[in-house]
C-alpha atoms as a PDB file:
ATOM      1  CA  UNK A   1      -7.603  -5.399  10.721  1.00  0.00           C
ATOM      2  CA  UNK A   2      -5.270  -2.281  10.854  1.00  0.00           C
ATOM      3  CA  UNK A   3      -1.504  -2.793   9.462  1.00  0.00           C
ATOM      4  CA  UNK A   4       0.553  -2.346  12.394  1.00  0.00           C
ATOM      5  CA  UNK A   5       4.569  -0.868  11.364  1.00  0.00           C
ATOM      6  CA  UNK A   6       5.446  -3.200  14.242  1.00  0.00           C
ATOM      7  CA  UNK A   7       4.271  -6.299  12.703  1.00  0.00           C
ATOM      8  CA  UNK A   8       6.357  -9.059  12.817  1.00  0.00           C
ATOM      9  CA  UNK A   9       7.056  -9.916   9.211  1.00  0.00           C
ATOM     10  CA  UNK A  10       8.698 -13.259  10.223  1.00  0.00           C
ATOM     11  CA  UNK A  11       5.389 -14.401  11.437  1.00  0.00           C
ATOM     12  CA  UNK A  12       4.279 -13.587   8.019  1.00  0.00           C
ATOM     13  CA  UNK A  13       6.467 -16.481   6.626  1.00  0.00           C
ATOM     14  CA  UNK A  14       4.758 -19.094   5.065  1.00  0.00           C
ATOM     15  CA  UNK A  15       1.198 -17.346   5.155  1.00  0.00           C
ATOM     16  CA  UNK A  16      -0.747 -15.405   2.458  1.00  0.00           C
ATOM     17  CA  UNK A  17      -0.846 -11.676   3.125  1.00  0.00           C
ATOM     18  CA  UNK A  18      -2.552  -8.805   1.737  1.00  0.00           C
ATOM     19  CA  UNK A  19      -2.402  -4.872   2.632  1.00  0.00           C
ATOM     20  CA  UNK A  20      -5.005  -2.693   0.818  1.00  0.00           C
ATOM     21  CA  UNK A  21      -6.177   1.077   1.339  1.00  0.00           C
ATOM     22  CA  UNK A  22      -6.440   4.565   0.107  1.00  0.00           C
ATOM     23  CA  UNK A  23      -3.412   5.999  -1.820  1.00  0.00           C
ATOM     24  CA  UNK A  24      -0.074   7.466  -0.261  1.00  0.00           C
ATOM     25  CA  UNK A  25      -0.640   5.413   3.430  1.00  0.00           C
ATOM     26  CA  UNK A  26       2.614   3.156   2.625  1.00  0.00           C
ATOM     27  CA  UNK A  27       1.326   0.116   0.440  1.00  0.00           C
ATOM     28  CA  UNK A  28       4.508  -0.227  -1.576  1.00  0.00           C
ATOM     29  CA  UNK A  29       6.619   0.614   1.173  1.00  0.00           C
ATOM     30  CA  UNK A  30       5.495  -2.343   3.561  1.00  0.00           C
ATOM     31  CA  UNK A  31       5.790  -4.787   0.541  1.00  0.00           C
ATOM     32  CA  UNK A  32       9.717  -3.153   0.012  1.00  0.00           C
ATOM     33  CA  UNK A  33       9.737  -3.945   3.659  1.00  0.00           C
ATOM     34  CA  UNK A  34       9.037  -7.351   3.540  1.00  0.00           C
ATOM     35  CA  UNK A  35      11.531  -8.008   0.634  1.00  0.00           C
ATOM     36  CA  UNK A  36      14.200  -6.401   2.251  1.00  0.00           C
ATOM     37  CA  UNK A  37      13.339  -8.323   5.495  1.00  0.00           C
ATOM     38  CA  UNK A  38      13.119 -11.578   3.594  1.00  0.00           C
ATOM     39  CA  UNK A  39      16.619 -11.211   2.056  1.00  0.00           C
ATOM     40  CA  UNK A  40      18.508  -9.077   4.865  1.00  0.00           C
ATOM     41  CA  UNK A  41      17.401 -10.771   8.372  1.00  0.00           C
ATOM     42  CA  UNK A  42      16.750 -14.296   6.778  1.00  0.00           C
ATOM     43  CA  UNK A  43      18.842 -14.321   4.340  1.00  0.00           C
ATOM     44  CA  UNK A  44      16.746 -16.383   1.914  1.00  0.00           C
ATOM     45  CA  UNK A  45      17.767 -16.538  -1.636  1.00  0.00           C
ATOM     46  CA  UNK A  46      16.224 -13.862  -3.830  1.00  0.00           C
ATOM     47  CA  UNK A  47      15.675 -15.862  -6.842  1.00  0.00           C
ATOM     48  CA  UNK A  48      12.998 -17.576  -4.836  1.00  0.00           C
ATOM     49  CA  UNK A  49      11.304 -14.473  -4.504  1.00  0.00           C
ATOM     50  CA  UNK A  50       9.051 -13.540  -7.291  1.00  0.00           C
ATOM     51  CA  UNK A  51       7.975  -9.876  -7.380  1.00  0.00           C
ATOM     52  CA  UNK A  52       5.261  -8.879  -9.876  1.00  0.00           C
ATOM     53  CA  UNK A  53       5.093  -5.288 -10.312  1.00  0.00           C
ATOM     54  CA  UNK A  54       1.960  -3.875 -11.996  1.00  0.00           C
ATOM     55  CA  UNK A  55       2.265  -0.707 -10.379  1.00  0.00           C
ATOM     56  CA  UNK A  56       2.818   2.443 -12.818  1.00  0.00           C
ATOM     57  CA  UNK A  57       6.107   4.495 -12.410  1.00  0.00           C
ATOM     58  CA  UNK A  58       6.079   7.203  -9.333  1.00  0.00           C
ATOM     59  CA  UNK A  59       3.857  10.813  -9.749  1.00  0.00           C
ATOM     60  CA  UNK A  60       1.771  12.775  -8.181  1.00  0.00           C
ATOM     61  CA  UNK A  61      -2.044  13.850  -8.316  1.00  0.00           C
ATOM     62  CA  UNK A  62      -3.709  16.131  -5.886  1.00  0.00           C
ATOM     63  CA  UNK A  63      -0.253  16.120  -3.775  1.00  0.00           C
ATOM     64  CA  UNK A  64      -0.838  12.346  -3.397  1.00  0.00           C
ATOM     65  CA  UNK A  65       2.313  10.247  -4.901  1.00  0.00           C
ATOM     66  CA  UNK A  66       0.748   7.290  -6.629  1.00  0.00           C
ATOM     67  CA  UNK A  67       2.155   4.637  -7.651  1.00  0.00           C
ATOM     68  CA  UNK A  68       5.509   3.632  -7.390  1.00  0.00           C
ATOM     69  CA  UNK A  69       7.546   0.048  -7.503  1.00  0.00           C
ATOM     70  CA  UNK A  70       8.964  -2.119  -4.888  1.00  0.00           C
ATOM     71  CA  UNK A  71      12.412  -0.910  -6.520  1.00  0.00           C
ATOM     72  CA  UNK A  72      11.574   2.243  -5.434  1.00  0.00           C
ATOM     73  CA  UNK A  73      11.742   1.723  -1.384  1.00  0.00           C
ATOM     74  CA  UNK A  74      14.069  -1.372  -1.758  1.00  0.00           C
ATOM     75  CA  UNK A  75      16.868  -1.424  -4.421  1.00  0.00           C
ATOM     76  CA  UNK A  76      18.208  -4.595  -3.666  1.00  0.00           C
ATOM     77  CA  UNK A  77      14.876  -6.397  -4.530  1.00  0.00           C
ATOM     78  CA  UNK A  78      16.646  -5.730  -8.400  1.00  0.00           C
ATOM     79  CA  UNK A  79      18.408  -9.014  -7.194  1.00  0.00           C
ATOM     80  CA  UNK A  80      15.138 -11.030  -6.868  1.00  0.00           C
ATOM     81  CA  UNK A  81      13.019 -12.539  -9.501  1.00  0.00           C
ATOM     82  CA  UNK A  82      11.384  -9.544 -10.702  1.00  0.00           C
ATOM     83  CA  UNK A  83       9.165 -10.828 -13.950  1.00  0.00           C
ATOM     84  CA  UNK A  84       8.892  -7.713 -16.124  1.00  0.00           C
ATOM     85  CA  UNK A  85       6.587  -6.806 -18.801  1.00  0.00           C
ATOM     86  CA  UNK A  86       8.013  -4.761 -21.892  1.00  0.00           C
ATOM     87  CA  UNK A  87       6.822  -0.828 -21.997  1.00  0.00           C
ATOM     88  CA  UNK A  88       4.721   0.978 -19.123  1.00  0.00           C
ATOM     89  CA  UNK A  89       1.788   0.267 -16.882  1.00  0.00           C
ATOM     90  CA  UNK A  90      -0.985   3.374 -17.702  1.00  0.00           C
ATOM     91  CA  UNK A  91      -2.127   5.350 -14.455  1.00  0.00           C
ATOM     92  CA  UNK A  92      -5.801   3.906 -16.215  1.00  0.00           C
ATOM     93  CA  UNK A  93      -8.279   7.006 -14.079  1.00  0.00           C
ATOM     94  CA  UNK A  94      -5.356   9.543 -14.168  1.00  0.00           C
ATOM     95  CA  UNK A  95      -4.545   9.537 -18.219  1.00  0.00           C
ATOM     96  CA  UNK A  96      -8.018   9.214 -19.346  1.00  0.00           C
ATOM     97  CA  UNK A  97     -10.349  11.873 -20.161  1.00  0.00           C
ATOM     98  CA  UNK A  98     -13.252  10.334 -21.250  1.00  0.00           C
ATOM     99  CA  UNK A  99     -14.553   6.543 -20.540  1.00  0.00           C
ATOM    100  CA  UNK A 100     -12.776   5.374 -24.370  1.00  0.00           C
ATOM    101  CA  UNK A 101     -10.082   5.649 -22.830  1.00  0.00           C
ATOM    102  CA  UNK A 102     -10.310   4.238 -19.574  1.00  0.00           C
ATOM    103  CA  UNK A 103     -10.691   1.203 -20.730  1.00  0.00           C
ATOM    104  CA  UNK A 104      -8.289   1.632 -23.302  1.00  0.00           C
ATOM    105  CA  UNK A 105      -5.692   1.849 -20.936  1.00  0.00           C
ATOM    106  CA  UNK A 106      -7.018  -0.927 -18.823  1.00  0.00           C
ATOM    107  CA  UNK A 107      -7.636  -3.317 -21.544  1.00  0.00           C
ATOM    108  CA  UNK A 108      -3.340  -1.992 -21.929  1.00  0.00           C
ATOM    109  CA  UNK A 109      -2.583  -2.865 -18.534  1.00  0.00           C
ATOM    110  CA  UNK A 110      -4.480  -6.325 -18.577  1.00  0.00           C
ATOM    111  CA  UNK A 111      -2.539  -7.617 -21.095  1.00  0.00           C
ATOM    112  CA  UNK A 112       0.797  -6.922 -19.979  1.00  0.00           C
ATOM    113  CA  UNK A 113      -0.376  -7.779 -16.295  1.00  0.00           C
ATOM    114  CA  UNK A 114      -1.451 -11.119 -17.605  1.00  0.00           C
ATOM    115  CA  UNK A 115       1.560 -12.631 -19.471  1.00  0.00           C
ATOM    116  CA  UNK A 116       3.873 -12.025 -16.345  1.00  0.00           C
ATOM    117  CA  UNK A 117       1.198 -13.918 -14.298  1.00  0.00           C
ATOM    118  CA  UNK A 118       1.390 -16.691 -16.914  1.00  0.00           C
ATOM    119  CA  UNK A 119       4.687 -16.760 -16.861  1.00  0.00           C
ATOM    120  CA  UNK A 120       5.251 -17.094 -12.932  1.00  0.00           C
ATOM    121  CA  UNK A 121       2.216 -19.422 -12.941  1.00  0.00           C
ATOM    122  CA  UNK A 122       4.581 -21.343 -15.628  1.00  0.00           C
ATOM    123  CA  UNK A 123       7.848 -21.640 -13.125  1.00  0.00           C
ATOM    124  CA  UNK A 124       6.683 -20.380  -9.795  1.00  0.00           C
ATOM    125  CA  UNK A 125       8.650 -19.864  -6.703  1.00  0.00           C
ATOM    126  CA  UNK A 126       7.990 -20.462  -3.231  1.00  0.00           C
ATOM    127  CA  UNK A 127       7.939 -16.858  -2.151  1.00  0.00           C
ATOM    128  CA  UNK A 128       5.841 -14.548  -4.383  1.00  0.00           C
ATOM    129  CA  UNK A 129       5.113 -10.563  -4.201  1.00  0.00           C
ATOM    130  CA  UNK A 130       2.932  -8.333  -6.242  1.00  0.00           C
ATOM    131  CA  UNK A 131       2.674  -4.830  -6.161  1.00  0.00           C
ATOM    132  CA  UNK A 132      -0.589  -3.170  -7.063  1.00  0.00           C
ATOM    133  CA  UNK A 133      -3.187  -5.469  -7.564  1.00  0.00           C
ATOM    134  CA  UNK A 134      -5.877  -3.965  -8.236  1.00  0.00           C
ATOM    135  CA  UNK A 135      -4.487  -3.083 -12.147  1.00  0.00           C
ATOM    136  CA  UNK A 136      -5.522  -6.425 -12.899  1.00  0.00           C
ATOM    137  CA  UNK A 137      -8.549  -6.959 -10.883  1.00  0.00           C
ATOM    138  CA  UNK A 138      -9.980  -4.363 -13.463  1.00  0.00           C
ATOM    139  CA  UNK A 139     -10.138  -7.142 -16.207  1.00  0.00           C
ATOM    140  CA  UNK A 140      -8.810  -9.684 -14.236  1.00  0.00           C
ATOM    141  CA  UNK A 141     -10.597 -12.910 -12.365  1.00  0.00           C
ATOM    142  CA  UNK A 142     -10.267 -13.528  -8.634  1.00  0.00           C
ATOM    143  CA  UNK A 143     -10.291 -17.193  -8.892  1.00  0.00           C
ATOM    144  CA  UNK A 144      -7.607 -16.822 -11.113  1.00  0.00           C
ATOM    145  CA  UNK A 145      -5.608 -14.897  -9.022  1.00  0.00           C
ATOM    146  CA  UNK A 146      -6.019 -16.718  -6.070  1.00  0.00           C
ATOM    147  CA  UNK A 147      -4.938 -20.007  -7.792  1.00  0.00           C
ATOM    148  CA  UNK A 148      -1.901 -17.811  -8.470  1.00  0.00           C
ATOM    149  CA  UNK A 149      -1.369 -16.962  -5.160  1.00  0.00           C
ATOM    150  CA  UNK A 150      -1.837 -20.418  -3.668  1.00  0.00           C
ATOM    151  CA  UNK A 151       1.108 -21.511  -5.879  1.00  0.00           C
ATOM    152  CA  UNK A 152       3.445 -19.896  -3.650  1.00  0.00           C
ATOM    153  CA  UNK A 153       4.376 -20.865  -0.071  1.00  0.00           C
ATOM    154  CA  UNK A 154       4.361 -17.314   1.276  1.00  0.00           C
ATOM    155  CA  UNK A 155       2.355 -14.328  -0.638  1.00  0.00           C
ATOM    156  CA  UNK A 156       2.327 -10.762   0.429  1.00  0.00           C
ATOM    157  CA  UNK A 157       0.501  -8.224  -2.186  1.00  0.00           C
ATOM    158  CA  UNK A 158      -0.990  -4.809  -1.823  1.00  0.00           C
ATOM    159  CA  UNK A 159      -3.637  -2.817  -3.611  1.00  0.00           C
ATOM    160  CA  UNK A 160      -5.624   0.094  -3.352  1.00  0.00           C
ATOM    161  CA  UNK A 161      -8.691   0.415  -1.993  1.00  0.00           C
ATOM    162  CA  UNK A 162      -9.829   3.331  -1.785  1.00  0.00           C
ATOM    163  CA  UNK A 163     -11.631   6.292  -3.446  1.00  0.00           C
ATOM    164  CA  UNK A 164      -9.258   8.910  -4.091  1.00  0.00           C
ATOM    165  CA  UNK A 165      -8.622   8.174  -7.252  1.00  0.00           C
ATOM    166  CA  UNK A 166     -11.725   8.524  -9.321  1.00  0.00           C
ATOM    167  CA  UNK A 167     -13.519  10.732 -12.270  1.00  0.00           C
ATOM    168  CA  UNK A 168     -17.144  11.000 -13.333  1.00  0.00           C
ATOM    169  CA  UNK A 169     -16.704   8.496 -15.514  1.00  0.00           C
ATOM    170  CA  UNK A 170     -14.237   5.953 -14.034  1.00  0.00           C
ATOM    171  CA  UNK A 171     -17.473   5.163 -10.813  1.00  0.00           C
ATOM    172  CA  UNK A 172     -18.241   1.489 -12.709  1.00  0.00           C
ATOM    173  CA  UNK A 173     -14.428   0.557 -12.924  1.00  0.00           C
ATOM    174  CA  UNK A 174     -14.189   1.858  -9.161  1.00  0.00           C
ATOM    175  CA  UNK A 175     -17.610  -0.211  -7.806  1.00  0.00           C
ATOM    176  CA  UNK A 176     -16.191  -3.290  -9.516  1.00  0.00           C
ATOM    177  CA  UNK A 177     -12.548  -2.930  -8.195  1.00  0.00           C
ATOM    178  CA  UNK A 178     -13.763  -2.094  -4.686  1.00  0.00           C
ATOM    179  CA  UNK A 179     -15.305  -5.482  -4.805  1.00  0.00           C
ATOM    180  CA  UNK A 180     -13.391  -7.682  -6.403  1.00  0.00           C
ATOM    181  CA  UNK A 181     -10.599  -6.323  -3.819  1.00  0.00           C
ATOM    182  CA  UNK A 182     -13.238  -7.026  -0.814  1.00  0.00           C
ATOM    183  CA  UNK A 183     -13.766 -10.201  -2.431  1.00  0.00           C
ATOM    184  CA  UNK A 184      -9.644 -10.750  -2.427  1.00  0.00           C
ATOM    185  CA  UNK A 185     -10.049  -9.842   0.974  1.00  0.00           C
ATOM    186  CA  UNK A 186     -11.924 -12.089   2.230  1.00  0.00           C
ATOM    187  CA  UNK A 187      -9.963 -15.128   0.612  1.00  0.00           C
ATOM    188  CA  UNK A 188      -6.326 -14.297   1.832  1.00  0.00           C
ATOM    189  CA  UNK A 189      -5.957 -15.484   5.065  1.00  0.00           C
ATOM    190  CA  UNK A 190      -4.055 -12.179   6.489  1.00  0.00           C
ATOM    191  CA  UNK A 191      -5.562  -9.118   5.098  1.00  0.00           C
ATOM    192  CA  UNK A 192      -4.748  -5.412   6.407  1.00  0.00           C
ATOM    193  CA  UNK A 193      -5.502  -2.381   6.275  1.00  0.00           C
ATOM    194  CA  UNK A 194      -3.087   0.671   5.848  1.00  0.00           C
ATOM    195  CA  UNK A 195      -6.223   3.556   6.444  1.00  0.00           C
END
């Protein structure tokens, strides 16, 4: 189903969400959205709002920005409980430039990407947001995810489907992303599309 701007988040309340699609068509900026919604209109505490940011900082490729935090749309969501991994998340396609280091930068990402999911997992809170999914559905398990997901009341993540972001040899990591995110898709009960 399309992601319509006129959506009313509060409906969204207490259900599992997911936005996916290409890069640049407002992923981030729907999931800001929601924060700010969640905190401004119903004024519900931001420490029970988890946000998990995988997402690598803000740049551009092609004249496509990519990437980009929730912090970046919505500064206030600084007040919520945004579990941070130490160092960067690696752009894994756009700072390779052979397949070594593909997966040297996702085998990077999956390891910071995984501790802050172990530590929600260890203390989780009834609202929970992640930005950029699909960073750890390059190492990372579905099931797993999803058990991570159910832990919270009310989920709303985003990740990118798409294929603008590719290389001649980055096509394997992009087959198995597409589907584990089609898989995701099909296991979160409102999933939408931002293309």
């Amino acid at each position: 189903m399309k992601f319509n701007r006129d959506l009313n988040f509060g409906n969204l309340i207490g259900q599992k969400t997911l936005i996916y699609g290409e890069t640049n068509t407002g992923k981030t900026l729907y999931t800001a959205n929601f924060v700010q919604f969640l905190l401004e209109s119903k004024n519900i505490d931001p420490k029970e709002v988890s946000i998990l940011d995988f997402a690598p900082k803000l740049t551009c490729f092609n004249d496509l920005k990519i990437g980009g935090r929730v912090q970046d749309y919505f500064e206030n969501s600084v007040k919520c409980n945004n579990i941070k991994f130490i160092g960067e998340i690696i752009p894994p396609r756009l700072n390779a430039k052979n397949k070594h280091e593909l997966y040297s930068n996702i085998c990077h990402n999956f390891k910071k990407i995984y501790k802050i999911i172990e530590i929600y997992n260890s203390s989780p809170t009834p609202v929970l947001i992640i930005n950029d999914i699909s960073l750890f559905l390059h190492l990372g398990s579905n099931k797993y995810l999803i058990n991570t997901i159910n832990k919270s009341d009310t989920f709303f993540g985003n990740s990118y489907y798409g294929s603008s972001i590719s290389s001649k040899f980055s096509k394997l990591i992009s087959i198995k992303e597409k589907r584990k995110v089609e898989s995701l898709i099909k296991n979160v009960e409102n999933s939408f599309t931002t293309t």
